[in-house]
PDB file of N, CA and C in Angstrom:
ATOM      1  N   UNK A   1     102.107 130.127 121.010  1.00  0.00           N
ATOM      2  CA  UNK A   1     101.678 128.867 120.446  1.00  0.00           C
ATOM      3  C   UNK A   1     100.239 128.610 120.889  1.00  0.00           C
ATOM      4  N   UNK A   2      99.403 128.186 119.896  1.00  0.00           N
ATOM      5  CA  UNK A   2      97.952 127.992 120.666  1.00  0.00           C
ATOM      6  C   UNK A   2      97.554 126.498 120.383  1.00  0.00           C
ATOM      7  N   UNK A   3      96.830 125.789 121.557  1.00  0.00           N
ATOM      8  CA  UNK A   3      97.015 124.607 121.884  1.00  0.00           C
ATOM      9  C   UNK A   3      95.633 124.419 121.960  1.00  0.00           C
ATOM     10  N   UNK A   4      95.138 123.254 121.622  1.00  0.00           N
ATOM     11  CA  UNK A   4      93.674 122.525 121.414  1.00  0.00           C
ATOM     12  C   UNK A   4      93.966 121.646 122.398  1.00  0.00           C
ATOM     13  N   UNK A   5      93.169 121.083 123.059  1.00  0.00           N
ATOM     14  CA  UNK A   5      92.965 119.641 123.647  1.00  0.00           C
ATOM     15  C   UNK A   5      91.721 119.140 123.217  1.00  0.00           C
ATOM     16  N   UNK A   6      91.442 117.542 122.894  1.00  0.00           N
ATOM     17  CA  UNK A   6      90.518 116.855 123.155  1.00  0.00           C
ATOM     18  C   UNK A   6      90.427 116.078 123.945  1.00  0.00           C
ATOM     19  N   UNK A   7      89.159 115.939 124.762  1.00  0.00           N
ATOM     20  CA  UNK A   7      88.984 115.092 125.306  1.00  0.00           C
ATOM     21  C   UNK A   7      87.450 114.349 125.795  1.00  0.00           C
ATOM     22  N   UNK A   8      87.808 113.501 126.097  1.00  0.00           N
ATOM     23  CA  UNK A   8      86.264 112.298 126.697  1.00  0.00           C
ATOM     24  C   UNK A   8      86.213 112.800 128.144  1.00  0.00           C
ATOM     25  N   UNK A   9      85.014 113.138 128.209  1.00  0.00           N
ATOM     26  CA  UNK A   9      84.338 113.446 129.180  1.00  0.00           C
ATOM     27  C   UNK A   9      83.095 113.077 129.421  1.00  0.00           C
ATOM     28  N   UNK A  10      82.729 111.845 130.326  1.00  0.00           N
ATOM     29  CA  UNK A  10      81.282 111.249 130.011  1.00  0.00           C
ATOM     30  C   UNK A  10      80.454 111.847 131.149  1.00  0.00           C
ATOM     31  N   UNK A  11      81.050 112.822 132.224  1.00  0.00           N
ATOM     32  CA  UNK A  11      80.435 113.026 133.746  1.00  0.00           C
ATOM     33  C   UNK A  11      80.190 114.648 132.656  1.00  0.00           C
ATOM     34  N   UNK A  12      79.173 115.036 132.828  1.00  0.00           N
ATOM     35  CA  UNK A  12      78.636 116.551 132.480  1.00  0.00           C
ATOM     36  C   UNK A  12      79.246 117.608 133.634  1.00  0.00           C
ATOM     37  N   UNK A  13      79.288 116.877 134.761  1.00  0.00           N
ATOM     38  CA  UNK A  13      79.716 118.303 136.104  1.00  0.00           C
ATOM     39  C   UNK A  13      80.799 118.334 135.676  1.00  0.00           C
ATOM     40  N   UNK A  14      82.277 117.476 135.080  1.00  0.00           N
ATOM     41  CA  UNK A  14      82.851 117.370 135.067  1.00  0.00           C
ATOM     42  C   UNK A  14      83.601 118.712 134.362  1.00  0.00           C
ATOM     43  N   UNK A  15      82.554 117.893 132.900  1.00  0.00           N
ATOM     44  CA  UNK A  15      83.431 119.563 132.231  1.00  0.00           C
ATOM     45  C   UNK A  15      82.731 120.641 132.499  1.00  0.00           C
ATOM     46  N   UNK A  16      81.608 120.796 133.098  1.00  0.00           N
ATOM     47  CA  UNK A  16      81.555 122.262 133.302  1.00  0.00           C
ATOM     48  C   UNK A  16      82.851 122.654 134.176  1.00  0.00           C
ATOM     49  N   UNK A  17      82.836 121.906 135.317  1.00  0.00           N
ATOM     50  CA  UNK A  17      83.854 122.318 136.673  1.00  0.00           C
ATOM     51  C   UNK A  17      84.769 122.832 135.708  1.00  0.00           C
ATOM     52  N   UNK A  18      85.408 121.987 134.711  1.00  0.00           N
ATOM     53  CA  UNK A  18      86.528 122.315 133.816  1.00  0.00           C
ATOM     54  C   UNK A  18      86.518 124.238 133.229  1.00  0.00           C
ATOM     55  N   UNK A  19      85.404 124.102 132.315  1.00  0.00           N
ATOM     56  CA  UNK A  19      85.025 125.077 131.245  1.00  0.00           C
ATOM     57  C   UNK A  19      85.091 126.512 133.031  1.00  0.00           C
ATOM     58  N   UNK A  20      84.566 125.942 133.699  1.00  0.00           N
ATOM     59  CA  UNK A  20      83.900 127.338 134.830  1.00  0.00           C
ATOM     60  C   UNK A  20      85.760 127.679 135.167  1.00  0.00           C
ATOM     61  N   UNK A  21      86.800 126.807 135.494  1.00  0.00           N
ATOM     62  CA  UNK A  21      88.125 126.696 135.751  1.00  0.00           C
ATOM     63  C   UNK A  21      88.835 127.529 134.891  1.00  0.00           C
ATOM     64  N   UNK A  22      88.862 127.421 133.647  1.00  0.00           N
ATOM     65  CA  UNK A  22      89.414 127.799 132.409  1.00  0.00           C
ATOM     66  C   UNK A  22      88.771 129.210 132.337  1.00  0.00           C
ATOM     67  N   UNK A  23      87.397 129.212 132.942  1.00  0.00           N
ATOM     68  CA  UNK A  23      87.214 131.093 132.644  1.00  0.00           C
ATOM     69  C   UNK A  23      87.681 131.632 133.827  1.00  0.00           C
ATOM     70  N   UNK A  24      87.541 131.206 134.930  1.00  0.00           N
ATOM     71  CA  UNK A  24      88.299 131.600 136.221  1.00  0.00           C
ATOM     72  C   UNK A  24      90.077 132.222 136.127  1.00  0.00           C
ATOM     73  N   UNK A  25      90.409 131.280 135.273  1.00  0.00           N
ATOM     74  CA  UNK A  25      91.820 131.762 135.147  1.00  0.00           C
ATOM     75  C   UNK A  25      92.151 132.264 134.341  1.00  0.00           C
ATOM     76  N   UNK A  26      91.273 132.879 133.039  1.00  0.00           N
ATOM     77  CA  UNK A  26      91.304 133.558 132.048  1.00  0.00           C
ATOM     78  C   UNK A  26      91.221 135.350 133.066  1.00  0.00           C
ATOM     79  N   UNK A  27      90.086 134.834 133.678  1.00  0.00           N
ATOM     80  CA  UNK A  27      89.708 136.200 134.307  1.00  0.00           C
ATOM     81  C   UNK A  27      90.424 137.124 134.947  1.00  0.00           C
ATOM     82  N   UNK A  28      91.288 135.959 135.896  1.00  0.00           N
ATOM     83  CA  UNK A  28      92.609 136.335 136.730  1.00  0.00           C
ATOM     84  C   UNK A  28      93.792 136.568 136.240  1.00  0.00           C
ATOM     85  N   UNK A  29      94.482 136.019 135.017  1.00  0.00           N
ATOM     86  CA  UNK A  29      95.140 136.154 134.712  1.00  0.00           C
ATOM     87  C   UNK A  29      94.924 137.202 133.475  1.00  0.00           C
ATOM     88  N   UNK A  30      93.638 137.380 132.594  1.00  0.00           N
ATOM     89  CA  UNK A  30      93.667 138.489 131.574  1.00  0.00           C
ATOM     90  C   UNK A  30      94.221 137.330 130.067  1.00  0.00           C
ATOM     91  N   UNK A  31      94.600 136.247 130.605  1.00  0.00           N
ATOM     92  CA  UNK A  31      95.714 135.453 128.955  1.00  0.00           C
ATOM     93  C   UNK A  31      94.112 134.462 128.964  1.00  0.00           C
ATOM     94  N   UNK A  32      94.167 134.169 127.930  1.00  0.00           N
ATOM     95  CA  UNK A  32      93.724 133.080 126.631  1.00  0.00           C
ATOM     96  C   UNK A  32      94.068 132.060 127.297  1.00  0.00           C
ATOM     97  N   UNK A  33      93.024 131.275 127.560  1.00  0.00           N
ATOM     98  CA  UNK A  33      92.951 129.635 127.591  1.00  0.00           C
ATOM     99  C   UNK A  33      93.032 129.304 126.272  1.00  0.00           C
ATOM    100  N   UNK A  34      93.638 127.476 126.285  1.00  0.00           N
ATOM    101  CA  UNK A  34      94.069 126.709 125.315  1.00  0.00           C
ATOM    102  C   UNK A  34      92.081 126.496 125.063  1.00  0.00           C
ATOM    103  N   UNK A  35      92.043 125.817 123.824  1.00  0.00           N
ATOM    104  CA  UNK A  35      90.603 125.653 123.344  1.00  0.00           C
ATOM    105  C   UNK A  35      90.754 124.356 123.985  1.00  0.00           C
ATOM    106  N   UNK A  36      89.207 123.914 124.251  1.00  0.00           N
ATOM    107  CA  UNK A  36      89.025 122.271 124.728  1.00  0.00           C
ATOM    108  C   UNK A  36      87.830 122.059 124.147  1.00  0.00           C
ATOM    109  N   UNK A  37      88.510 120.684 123.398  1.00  0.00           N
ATOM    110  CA  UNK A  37      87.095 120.433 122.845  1.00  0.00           C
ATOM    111  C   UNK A  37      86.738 119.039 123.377  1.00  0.00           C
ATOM    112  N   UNK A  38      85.278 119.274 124.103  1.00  0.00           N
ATOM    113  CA  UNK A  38      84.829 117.976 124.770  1.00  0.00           C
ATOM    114  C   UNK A  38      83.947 116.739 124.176  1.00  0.00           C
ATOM    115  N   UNK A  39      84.117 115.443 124.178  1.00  0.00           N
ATOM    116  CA  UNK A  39      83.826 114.535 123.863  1.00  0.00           C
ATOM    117  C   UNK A  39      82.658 113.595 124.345  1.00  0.00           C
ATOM    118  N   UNK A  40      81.825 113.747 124.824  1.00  0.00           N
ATOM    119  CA  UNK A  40      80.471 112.524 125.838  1.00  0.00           C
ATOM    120  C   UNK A  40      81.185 110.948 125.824  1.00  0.00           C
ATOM    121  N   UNK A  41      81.793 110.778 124.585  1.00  0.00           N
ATOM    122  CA  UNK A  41      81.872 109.121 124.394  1.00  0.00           C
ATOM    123  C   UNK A  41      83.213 108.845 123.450  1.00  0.00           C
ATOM    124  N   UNK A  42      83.752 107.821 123.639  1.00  0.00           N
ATOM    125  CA  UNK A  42      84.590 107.228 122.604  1.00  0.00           C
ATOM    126  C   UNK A  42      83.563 107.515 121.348  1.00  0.00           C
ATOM    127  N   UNK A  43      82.960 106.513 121.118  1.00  0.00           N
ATOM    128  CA  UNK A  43      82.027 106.798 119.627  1.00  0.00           C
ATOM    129  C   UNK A  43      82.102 108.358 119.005  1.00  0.00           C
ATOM    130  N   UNK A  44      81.512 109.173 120.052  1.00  0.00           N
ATOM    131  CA  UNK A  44      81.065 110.279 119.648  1.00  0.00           C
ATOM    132  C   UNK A  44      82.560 110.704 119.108  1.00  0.00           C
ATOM    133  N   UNK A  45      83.773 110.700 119.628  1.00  0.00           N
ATOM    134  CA  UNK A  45      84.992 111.028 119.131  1.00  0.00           C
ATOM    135  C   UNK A  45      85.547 110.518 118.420  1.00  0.00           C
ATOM    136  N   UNK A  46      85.097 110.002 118.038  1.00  0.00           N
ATOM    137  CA  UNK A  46      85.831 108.489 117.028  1.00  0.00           C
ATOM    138  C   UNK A  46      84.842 108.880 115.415  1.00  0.00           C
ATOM    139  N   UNK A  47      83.363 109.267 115.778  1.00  0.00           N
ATOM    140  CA  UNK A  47      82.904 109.749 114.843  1.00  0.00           C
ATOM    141  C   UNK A  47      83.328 110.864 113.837  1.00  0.00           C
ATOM    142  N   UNK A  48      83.575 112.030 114.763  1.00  0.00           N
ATOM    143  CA  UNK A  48      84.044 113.320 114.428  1.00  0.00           C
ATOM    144  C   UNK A  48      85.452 113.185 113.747  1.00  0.00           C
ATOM    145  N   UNK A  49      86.410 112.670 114.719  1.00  0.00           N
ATOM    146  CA  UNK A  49      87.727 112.628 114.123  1.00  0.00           C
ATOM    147  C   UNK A  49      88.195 111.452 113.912  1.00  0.00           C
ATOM    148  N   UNK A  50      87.691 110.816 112.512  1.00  0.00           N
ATOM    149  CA  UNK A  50      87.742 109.898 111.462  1.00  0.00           C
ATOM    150  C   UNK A  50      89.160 109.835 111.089  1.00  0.00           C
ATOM    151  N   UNK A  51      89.924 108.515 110.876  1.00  0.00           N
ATOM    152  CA  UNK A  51      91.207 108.523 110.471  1.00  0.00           C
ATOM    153  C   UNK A  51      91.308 109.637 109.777  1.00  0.00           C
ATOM    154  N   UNK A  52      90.537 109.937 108.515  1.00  0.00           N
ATOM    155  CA  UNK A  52      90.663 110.116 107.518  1.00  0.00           C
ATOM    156  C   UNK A  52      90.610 111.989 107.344  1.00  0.00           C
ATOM    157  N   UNK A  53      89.335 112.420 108.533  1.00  0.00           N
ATOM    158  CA  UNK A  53      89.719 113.599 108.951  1.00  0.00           C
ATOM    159  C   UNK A  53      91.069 114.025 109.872  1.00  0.00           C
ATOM    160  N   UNK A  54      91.439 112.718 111.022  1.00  0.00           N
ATOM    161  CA  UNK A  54      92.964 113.322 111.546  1.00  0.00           C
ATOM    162  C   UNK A  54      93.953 113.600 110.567  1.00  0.00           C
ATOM    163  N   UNK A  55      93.664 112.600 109.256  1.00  0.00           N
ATOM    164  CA  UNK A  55      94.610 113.026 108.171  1.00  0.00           C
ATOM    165  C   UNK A  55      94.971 114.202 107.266  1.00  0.00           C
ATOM    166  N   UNK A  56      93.527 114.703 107.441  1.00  0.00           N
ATOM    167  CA  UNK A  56      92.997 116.189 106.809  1.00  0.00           C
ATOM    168  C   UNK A  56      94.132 117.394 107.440  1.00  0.00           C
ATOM    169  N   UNK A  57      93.755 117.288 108.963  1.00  0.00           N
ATOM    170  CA  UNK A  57      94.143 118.057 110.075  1.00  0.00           C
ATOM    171  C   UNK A  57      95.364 118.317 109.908  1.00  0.00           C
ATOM    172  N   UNK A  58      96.720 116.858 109.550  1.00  0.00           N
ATOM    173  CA  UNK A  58      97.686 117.042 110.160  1.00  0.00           C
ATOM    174  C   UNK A  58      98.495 117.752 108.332  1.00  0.00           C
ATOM    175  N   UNK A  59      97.746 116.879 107.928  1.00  0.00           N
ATOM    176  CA  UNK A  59      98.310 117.704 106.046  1.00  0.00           C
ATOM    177  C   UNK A  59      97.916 119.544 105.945  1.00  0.00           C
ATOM    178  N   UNK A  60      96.890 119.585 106.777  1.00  0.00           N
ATOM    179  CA  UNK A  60      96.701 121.148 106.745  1.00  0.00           C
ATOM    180  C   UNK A  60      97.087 122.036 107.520  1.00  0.00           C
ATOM    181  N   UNK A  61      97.805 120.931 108.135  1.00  0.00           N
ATOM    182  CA  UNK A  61      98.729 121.910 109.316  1.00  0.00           C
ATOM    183  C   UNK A  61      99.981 122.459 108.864  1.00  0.00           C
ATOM    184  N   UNK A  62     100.375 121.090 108.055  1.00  0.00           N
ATOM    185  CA  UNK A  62     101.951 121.239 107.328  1.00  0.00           C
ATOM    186  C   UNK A  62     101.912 122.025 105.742  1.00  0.00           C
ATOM    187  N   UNK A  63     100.602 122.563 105.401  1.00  0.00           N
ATOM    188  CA  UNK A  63     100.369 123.349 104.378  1.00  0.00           C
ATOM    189  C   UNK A  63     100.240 124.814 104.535  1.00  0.00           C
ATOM    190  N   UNK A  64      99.455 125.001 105.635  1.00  0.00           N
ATOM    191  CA  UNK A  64      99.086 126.404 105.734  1.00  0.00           C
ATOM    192  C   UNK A  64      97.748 126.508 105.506  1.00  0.00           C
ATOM    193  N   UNK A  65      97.439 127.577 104.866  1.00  0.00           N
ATOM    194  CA  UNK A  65      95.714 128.560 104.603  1.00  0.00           C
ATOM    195  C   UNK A  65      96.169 127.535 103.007  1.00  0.00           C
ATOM    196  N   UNK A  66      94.927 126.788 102.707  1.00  0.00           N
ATOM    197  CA  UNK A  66      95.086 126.287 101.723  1.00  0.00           C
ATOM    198  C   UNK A  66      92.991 126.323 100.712  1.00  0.00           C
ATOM    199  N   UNK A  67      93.623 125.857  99.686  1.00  0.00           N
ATOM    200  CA  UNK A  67      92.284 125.877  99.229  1.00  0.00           C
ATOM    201  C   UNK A  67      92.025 124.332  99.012  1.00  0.00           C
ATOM    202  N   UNK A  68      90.194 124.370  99.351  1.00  0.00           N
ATOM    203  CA  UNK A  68      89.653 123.015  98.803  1.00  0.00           C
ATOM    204  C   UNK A  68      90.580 121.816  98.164  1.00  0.00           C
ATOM    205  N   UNK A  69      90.858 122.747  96.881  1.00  0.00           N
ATOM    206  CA  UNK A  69      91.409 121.953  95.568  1.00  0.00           C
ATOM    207  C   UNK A  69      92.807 121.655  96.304  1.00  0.00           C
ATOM    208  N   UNK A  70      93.116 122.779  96.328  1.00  0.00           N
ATOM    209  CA  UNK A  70      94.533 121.903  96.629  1.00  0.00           C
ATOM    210  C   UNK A  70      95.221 121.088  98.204  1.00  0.00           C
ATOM    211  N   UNK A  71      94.456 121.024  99.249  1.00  0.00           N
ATOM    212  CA  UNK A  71      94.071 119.953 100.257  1.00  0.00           C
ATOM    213  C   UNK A  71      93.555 118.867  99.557  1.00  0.00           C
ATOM    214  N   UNK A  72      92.634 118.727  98.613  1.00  0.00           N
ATOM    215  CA  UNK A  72      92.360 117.275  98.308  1.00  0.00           C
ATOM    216  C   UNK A  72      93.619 116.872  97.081  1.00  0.00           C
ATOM    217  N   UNK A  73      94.504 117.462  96.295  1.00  0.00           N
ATOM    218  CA  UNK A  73      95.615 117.309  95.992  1.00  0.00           C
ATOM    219  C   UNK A  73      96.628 116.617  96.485  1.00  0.00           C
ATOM    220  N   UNK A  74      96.842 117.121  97.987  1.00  0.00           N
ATOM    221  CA  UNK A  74      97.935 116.968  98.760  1.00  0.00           C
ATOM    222  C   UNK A  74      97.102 115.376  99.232  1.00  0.00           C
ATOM    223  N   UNK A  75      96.176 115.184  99.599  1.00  0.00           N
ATOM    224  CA  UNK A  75      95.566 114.038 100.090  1.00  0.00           C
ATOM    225  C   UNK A  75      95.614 112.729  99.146  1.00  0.00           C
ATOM    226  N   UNK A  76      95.632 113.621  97.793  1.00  0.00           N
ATOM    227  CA  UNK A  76      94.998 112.363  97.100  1.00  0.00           C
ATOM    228  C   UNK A  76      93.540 111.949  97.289  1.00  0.00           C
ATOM    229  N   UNK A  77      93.160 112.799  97.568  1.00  0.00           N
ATOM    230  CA  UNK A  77      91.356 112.541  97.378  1.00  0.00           C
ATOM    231  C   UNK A  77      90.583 113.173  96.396  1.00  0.00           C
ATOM    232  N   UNK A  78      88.953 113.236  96.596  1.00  0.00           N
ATOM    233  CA  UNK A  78      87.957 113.752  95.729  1.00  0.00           C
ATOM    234  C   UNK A  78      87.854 114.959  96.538  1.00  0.00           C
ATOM    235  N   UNK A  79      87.727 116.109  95.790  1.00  0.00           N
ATOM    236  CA  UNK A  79      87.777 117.501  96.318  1.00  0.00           C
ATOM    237  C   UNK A  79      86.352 117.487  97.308  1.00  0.00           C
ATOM    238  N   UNK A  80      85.072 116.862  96.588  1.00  0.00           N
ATOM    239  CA  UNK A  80      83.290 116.563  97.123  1.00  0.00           C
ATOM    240  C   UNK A  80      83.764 115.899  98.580  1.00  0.00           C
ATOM    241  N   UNK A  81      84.753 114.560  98.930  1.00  0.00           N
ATOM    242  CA  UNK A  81      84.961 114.211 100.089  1.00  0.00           C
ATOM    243  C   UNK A  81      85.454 114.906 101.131  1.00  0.00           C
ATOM    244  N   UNK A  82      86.736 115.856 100.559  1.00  0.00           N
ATOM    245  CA  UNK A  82      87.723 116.587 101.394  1.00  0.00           C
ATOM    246  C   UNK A  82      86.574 117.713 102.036  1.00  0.00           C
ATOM    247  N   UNK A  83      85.892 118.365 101.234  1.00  0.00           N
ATOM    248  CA  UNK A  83      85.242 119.404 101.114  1.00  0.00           C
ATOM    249  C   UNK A  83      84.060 119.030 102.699  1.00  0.00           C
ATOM    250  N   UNK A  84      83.495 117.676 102.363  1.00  0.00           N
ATOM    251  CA  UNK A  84      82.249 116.945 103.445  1.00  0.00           C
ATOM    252  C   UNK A  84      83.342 117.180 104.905  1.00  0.00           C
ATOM    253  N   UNK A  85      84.473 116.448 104.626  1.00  0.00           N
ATOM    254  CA  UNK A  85      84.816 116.464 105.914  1.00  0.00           C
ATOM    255  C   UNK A  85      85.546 117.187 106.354  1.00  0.00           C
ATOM    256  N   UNK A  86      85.906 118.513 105.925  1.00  0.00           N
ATOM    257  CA  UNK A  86      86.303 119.950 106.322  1.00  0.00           C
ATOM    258  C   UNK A  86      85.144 120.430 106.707  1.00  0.00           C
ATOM    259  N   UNK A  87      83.929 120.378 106.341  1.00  0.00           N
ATOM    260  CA  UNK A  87      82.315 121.350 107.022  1.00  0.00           C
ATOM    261  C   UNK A  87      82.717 120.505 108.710  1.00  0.00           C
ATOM    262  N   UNK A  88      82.643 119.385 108.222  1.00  0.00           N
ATOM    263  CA  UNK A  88      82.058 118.396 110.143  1.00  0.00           C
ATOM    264  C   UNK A  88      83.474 118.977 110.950  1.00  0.00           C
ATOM    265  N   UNK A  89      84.471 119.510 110.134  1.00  0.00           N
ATOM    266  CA  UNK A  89      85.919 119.969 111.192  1.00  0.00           C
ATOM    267  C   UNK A  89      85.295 121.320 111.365  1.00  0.00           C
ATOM    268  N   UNK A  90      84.631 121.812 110.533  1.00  0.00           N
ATOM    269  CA  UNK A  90      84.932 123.165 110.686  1.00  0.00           C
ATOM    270  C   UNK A  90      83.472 123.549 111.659  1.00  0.00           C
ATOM    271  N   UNK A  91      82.641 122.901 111.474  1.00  0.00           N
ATOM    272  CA  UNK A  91      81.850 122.562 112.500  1.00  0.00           C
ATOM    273  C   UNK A  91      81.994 122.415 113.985  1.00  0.00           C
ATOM    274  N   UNK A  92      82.596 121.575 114.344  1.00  0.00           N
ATOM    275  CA  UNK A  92      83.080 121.598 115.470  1.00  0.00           C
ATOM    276  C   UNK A  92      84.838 122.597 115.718  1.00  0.00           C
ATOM    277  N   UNK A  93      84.637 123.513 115.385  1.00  0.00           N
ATOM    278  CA  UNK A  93      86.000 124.602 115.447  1.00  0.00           C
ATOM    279  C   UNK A  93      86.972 123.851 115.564  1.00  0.00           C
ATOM    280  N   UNK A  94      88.077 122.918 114.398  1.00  0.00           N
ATOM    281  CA  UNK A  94      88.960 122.636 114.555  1.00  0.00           C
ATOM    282  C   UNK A  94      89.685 122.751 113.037  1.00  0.00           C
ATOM    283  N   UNK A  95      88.790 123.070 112.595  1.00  0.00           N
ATOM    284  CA  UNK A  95      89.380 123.852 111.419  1.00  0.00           C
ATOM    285  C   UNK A  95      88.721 125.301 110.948  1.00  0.00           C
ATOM    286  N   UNK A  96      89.083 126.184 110.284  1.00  0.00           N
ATOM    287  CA  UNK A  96      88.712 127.883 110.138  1.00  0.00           C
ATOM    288  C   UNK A  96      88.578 127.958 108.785  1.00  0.00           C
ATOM    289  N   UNK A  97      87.732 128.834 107.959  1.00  0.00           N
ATOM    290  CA  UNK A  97      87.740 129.495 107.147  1.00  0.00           C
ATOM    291  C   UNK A  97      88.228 131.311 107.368  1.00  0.00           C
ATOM    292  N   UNK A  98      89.607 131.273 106.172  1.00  0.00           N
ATOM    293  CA  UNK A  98      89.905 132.472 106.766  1.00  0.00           C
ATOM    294  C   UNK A  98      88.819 133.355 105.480  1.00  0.00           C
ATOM    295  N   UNK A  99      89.001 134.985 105.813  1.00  0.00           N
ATOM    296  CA  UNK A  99      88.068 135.920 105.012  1.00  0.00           C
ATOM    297  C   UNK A  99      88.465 135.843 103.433  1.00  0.00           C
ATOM    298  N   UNK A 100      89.374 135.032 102.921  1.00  0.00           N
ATOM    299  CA  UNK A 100      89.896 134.872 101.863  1.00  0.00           C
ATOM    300  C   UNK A 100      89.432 134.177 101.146  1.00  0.00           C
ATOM    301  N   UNK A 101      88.999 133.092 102.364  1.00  0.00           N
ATOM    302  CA  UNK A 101      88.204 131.821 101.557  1.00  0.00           C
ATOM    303  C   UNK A 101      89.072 130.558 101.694  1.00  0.00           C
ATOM    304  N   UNK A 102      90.311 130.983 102.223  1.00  0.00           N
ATOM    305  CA  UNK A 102      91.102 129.638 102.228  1.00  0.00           C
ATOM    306  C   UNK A 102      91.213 128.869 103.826  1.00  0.00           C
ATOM    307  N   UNK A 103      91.017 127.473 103.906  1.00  0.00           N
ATOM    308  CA  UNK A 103      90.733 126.621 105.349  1.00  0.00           C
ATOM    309  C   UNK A 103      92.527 126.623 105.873  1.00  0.00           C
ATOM    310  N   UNK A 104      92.175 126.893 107.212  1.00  0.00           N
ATOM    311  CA  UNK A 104      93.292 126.793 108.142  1.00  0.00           C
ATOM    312  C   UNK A 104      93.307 126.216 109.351  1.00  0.00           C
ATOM    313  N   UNK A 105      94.204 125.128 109.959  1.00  0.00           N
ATOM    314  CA  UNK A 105      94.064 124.839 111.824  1.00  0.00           C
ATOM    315  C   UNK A 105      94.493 126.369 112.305  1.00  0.00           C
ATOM    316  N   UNK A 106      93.528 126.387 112.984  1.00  0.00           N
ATOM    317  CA  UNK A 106      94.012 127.773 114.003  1.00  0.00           C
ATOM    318  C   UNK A 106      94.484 127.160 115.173  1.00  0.00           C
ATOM    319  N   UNK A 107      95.294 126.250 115.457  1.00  0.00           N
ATOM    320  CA  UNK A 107      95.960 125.624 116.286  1.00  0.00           C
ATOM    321  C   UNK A 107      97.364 125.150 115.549  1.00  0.00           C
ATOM    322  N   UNK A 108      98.087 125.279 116.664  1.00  0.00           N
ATOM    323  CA  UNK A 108      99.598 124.549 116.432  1.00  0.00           C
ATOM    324  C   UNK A 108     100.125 123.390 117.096  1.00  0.00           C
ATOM    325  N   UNK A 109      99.246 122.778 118.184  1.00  0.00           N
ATOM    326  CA  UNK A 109      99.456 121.670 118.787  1.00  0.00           C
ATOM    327  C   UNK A 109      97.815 120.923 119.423  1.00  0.00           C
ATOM    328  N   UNK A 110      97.520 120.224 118.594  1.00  0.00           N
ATOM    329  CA  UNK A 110      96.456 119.376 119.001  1.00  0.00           C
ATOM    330  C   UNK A 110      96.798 118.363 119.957  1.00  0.00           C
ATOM    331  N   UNK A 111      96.228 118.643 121.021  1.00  0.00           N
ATOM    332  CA  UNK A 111      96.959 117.382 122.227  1.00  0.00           C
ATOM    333  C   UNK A 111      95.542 116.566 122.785  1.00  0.00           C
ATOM    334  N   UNK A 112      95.580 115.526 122.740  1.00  0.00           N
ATOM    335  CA  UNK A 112      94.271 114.589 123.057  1.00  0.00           C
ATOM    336  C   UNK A 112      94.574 113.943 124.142  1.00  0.00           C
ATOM    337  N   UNK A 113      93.846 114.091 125.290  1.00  0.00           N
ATOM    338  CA  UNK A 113      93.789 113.849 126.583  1.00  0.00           C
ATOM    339  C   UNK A 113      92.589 112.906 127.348  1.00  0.00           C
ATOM    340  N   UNK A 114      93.170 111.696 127.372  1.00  0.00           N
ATOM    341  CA  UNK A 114      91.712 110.617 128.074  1.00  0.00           C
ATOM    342  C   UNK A 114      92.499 109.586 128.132  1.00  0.00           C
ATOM    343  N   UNK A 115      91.674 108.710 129.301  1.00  0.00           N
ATOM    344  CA  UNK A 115      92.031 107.306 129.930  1.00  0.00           C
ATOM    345  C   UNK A 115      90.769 106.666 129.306  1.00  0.00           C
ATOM    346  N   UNK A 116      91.491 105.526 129.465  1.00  0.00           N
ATOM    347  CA  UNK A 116      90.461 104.541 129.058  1.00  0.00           C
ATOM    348  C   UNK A 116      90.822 103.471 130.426  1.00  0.00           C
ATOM    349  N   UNK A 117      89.591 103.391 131.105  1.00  0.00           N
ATOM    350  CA  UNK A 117      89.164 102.983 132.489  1.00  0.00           C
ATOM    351  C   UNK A 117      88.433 101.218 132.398  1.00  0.00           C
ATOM    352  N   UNK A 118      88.712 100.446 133.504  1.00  0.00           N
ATOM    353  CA  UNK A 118      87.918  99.408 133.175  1.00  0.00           C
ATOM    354  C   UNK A 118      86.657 100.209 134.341  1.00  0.00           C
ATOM    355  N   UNK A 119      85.647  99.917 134.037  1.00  0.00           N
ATOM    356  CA  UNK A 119      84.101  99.866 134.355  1.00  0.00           C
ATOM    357  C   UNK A 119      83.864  98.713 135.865  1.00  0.00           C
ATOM    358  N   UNK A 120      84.217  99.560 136.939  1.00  0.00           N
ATOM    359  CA  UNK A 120      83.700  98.712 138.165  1.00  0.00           C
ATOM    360  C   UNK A 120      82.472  98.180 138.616  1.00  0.00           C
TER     361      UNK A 120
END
């Protein structure tokens, strides 16, 4: 099963310590770390994964390798919209173009990981 995390990370040492961790135990162990994809800010994550793209995500999960046309089908959208906000997923690796031509999650469990802290 291959597993994504997102998360907010506003301290920079932070996720390196993380990212340097994750190759450390790749190294030792020889297995595949889960992907992590890091966040600077609420905003900045809130930008990227738009209701409307989590909606993309979770319909193309339950579809398979699908095409353009028929993701904005299943959505009920304009193929020009689906299409904009599959580049900004596929941009930030959370969605794939396979060699076929058809978009896929190369993940099977997107898990999103962050506190929301009051500010001392």
């Amino acid at each position: 099963m291959t597993t994504a995390t997102i998360r907010i990370q506003r301290d920079d040492e932070a996720a390196l310590e993380d990212a340097a961790g994750g190759f450390l135990n790749a190294w030792k162990t020889g297995k595949a770390q889960d992907h992590v994809f890091s966040f600077s800010s609420p905003e900045q994550l809130f930008t990227v994964l738009t209701p409307k793209r989590w909606t993309l995500i979770e319909t193309l999960q339950g579809l398979g390798p699908s095409t353009y046309r028929a993701l904005a089908t299943a959505l009920s959208r304009d193929v020009k919209r689906v299409h904009e906000d599959t580049a900004v997923l596929i941009e930030w690796g959370l969605v794939e173009v396979n060699d076929d031509g058809r978009i896929h999650v190369p993940y099977d469990v997107i898990h999103a990981d962050f506190d929301l802290r009051s500010v001392a």
